[in-house]
Protein backbone atom coordinates (compact mmCIF):
# COMPACT_ATOMS: atom_id res chain seq x y z
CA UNK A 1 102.72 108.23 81.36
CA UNK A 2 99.21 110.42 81.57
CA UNK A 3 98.15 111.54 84.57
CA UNK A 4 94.85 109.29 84.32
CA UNK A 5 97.57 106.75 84.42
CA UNK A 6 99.20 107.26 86.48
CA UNK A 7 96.37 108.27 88.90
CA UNK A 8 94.77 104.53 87.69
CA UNK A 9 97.98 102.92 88.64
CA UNK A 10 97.87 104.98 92.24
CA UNK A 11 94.44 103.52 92.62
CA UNK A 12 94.92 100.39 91.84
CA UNK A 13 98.14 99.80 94.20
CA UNK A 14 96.03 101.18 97.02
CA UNK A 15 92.95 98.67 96.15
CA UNK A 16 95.27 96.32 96.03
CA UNK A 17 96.72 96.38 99.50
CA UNK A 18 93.23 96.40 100.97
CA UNK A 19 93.80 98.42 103.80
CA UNK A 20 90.48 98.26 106.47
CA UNK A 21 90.67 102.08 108.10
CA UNK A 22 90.16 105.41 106.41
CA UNK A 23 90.94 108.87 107.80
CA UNK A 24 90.73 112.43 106.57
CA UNK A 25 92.77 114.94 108.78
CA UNK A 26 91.38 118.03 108.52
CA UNK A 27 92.38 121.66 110.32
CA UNK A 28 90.77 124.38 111.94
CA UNK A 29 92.35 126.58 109.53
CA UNK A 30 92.52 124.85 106.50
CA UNK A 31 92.63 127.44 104.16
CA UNK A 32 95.35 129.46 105.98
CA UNK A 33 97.46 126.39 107.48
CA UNK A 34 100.88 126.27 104.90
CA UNK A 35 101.37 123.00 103.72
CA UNK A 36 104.54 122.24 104.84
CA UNK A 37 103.17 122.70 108.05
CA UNK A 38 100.31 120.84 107.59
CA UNK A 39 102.32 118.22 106.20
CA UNK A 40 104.62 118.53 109.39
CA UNK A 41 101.70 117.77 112.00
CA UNK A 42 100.32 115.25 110.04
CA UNK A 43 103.84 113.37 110.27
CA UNK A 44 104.10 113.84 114.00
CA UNK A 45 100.64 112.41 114.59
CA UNK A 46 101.77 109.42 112.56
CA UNK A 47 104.68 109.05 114.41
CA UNK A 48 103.09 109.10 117.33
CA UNK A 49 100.30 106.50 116.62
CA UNK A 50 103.55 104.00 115.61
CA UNK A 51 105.23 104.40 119.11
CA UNK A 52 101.44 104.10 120.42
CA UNK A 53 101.81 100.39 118.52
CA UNK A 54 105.51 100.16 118.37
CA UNK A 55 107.13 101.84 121.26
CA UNK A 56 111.23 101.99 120.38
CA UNK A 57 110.82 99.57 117.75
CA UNK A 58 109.53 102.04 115.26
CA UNK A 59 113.29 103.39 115.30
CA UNK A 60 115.20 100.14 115.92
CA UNK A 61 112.95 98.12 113.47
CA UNK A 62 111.09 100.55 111.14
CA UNK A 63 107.94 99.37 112.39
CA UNK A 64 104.88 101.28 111.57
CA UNK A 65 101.19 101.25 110.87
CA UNK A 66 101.18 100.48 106.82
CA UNK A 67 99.62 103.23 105.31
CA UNK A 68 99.17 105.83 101.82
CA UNK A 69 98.44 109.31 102.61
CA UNK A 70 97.30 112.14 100.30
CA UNK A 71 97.24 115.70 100.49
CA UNK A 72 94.19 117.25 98.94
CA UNK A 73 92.94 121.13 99.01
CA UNK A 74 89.51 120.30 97.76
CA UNK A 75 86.95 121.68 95.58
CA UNK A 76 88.23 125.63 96.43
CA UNK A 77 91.66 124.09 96.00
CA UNK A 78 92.76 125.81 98.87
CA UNK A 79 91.56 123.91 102.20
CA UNK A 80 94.60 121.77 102.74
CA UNK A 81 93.42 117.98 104.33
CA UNK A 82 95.17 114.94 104.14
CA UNK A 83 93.66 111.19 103.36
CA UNK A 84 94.48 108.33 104.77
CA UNK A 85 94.36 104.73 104.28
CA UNK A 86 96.18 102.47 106.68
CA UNK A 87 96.32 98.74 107.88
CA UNK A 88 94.45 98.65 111.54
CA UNK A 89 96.72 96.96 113.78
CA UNK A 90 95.08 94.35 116.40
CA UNK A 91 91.28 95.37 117.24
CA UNK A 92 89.57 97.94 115.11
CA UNK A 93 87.76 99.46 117.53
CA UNK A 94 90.58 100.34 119.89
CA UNK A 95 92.81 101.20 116.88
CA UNK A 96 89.98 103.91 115.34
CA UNK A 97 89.74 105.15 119.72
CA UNK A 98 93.59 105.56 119.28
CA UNK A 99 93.76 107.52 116.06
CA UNK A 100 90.89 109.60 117.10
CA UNK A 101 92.28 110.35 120.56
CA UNK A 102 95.37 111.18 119.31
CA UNK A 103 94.60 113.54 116.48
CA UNK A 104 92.02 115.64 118.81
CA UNK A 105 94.70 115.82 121.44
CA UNK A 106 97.79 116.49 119.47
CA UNK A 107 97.42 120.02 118.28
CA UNK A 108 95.04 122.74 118.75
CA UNK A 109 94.87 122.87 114.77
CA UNK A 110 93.09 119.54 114.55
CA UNK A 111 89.50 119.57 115.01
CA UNK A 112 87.10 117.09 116.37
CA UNK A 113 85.27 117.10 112.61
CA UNK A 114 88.28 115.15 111.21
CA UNK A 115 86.55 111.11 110.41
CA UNK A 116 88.32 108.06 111.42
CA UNK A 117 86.76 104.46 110.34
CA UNK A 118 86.20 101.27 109.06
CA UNK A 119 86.96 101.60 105.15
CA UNK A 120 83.58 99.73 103.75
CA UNK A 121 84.98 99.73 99.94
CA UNK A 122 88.31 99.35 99.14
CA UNK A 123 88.21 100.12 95.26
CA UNK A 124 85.64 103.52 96.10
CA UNK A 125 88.37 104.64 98.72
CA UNK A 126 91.06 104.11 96.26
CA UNK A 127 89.27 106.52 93.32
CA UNK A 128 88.71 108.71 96.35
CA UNK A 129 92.04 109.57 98.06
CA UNK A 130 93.09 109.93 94.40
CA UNK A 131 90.57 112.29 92.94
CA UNK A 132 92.72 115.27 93.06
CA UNK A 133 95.43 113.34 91.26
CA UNK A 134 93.72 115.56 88.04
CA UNK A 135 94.61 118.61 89.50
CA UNK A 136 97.41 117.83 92.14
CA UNK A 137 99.35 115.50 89.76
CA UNK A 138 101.53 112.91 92.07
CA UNK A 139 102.14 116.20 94.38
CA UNK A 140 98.82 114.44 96.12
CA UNK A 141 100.63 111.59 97.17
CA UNK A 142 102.56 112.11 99.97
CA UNK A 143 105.60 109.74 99.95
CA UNK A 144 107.59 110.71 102.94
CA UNK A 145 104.52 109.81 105.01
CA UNK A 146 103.64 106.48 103.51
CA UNK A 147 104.81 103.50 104.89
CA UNK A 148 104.33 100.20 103.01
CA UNK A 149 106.69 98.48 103.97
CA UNK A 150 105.21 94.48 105.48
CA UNK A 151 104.55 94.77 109.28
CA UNK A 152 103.49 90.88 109.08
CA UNK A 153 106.73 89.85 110.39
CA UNK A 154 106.35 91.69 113.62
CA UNK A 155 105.69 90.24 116.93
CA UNK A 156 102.15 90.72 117.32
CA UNK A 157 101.97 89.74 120.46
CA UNK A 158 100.06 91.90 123.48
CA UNK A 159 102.97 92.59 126.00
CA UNK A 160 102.58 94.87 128.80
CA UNK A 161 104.30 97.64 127.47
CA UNK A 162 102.18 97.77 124.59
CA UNK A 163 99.23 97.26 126.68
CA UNK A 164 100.21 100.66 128.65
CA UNK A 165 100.75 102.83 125.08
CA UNK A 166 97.52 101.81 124.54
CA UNK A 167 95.69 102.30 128.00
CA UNK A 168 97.73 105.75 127.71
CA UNK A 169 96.86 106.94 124.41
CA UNK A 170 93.62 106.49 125.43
């Protein structure tokens, strides 16, 4: 398989899962951050969004925020950012406050510039967390952070201890 391809076939499965928020991580130091790194604080913000939503359950249950996320480097090809496309869970509003205020307040690498919102167009986000696929290859798509797995099953119910990760995070 080409890489148009398989960066079609990337696109599609994202347009087809239709998920409503977009994000783009991005770092005060970009340019100089190592990937691996990069890649590390992007998982622990992720992590923590899912015990924001899932509290223990995340480990017990594998619950977590359905999502694809791609590592990009832009047009220098050297300013390391991530994409994001994930499934809000309950109100979009508070879930775009949570993501927001816990990217700005997780590291001092993550600056305020980084965009968090509704996704408008699901095919144009698609063809745009996989532009780099041309360059990048499938190295863009970050696996080990994705999470596709059906959350539809969960309890979706507000309890109060969910109610507090929220109030907390914030």
């Amino acid at each position: 398989m080409s890489r148009k391809q398989e960066q079609q076939a990337m696109r599609d499965w994202v347009v087809a899962e239709g998920y409503d928020t977009f994000c783009t991580l991005k770092f005060k130091n970009g340019y100089d951050i190592d990937e691996r790194q990069a890649e590390r604080v992007v998982q622990l913000f992720l992590q923590c969004v899912d015990r924001t939503y899932w509290g223990k359950r995340v480990e017990r249950e594998n619950l977590r925020c359905p999502r694809f996320v791609f590592k990009q480097r832009g047009i220098s090809r050297q300013n390391t950012h991530f994409h994001i496309v994930m499934q809000a869970h309950g109100d979009m509003h508070t879930f775009l406050q949570v993501l927001r205020s816990t990217w700005v307040g997780f590291n001092e690498a993550c600056p305020i510039a980084s965009r968090f919102e509704k996704a408008r167009n699901t095919a144009a986000t698609g063809t745009y967390c996989t532009h780099e696929w041309t360059h990048l290859g499938s190295e863009t798509f970050c696996d080990k952070l994705s999470h596709t797995a059906s959350t539809a099953g969960a309890h979706a119910g507000n309890n109060i201890h969910k109610l507090r990760r929220l109030l907390k995070a914030l």
